[in-house]
C-alpha atoms as a PDB file:
ATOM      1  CA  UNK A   1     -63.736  32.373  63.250  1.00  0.00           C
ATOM      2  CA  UNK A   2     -60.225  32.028  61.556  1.00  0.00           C
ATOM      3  CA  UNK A   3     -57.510  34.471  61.317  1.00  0.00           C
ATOM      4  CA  UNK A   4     -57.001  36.599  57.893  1.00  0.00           C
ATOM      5  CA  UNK A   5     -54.742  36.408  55.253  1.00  0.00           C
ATOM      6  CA  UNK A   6     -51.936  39.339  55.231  1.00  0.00           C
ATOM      7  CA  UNK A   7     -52.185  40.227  52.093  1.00  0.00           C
ATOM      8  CA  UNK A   8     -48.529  41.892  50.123  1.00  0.00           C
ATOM      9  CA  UNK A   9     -50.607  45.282  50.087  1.00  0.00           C
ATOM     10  CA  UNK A  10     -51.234  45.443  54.244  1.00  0.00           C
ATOM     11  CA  UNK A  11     -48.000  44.578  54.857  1.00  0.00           C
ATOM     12  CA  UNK A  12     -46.196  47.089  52.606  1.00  0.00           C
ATOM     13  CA  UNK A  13     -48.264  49.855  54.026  1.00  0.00           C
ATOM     14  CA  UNK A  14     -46.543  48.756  57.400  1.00  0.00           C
ATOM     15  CA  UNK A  15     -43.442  50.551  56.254  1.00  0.00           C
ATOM     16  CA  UNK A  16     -45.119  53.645  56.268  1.00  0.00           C
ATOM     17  CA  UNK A  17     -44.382  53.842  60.004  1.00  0.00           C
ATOM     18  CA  UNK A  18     -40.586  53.584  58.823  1.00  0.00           C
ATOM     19  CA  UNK A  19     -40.418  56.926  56.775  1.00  0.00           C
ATOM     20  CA  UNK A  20     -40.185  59.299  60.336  1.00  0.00           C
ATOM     21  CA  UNK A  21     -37.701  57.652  61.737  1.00  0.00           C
ATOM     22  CA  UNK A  22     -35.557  57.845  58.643  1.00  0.00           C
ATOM     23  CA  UNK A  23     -36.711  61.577  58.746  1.00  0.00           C
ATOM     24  CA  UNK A  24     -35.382  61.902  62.624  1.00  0.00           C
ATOM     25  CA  UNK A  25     -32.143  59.415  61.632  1.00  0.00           C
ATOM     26  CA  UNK A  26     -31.233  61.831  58.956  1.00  0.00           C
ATOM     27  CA  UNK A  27     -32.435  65.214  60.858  1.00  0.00           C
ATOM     28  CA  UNK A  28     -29.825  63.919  63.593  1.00  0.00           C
ATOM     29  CA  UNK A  29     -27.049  62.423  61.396  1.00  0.00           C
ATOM     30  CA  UNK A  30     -26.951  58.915  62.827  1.00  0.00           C
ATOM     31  CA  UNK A  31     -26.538  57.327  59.333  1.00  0.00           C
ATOM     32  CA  UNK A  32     -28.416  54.457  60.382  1.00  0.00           C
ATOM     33  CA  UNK A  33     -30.581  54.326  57.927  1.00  0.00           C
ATOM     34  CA  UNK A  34     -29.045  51.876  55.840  1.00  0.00           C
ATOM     35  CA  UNK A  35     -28.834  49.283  58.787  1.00  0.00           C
ATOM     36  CA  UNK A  36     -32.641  49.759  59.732  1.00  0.00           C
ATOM     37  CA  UNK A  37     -33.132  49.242  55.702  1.00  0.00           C
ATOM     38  CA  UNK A  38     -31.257  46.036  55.665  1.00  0.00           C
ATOM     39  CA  UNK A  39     -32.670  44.462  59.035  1.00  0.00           C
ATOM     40  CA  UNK A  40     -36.039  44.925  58.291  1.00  0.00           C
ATOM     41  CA  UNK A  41     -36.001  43.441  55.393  1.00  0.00           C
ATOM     42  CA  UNK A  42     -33.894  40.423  56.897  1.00  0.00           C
ATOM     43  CA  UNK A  43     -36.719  40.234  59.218  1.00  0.00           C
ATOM     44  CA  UNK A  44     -39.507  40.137  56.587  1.00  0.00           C
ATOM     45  CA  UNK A  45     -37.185  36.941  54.485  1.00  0.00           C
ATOM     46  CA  UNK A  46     -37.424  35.024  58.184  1.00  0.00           C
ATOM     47  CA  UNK A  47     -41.146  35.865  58.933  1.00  0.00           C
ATOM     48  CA  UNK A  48     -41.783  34.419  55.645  1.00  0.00           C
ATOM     49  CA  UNK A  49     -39.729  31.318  56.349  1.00  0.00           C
ATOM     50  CA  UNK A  50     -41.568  31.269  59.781  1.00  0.00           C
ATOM     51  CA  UNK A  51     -44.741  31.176  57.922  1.00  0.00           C
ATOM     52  CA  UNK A  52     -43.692  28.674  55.244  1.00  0.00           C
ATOM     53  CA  UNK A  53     -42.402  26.494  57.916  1.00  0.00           C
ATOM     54  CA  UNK A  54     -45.882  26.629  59.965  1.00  0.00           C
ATOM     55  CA  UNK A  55     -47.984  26.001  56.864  1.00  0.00           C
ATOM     56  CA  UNK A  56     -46.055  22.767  56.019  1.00  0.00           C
ATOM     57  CA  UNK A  57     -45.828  22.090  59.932  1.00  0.00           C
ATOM     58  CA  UNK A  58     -49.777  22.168  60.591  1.00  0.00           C
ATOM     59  CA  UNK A  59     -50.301  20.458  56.669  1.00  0.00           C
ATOM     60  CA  UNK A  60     -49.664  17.409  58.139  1.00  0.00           C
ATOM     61  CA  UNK A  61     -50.861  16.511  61.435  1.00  0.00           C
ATOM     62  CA  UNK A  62     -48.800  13.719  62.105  1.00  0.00           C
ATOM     63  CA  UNK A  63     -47.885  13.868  65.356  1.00  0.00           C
ATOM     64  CA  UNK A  64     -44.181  12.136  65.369  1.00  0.00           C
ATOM     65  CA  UNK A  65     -43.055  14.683  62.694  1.00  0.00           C
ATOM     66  CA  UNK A  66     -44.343  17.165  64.173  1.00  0.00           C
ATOM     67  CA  UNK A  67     -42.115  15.961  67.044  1.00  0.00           C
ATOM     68  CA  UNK A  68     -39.278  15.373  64.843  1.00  0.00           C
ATOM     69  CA  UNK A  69     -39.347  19.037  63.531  1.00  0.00           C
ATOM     70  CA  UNK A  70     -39.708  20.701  67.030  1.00  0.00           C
END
């Protein structure tokens, strides 16, 4: 039993779950919704390098670069 692929799809549907609270941002005027826009996608570009990072980390199973890299 391994884990599943995200595929591009799955993960843009996440941002459905943005679109109310850009509705309640702008219902309340907090003009936030340009931060929220620009952190979450900062925080997609670092998952990604997360990810890229594992797959090369657990590619090769030496064990001293694995301790090199931690």
């Amino acid at each position: 039993m391994g884990a599943n692929d995200l595929e591009l799809l799955s993960l843009l549907s996440l941002f459905i779950f943005l679109v109310p609270i850009f509705y309640i941002n702008r219902r309340l005027r907090l003009f936030i919704n340009k931060t929220i826009v620009v952190s979450v996608l900062r925080m997609c570009v670092q998952l990604g390098f997360v990810g890229l990072y594992l797959k090369f980390l657990f590619k090769y199973k030496s064990s001293a670069l694995i301790s090199l890299m931690c």
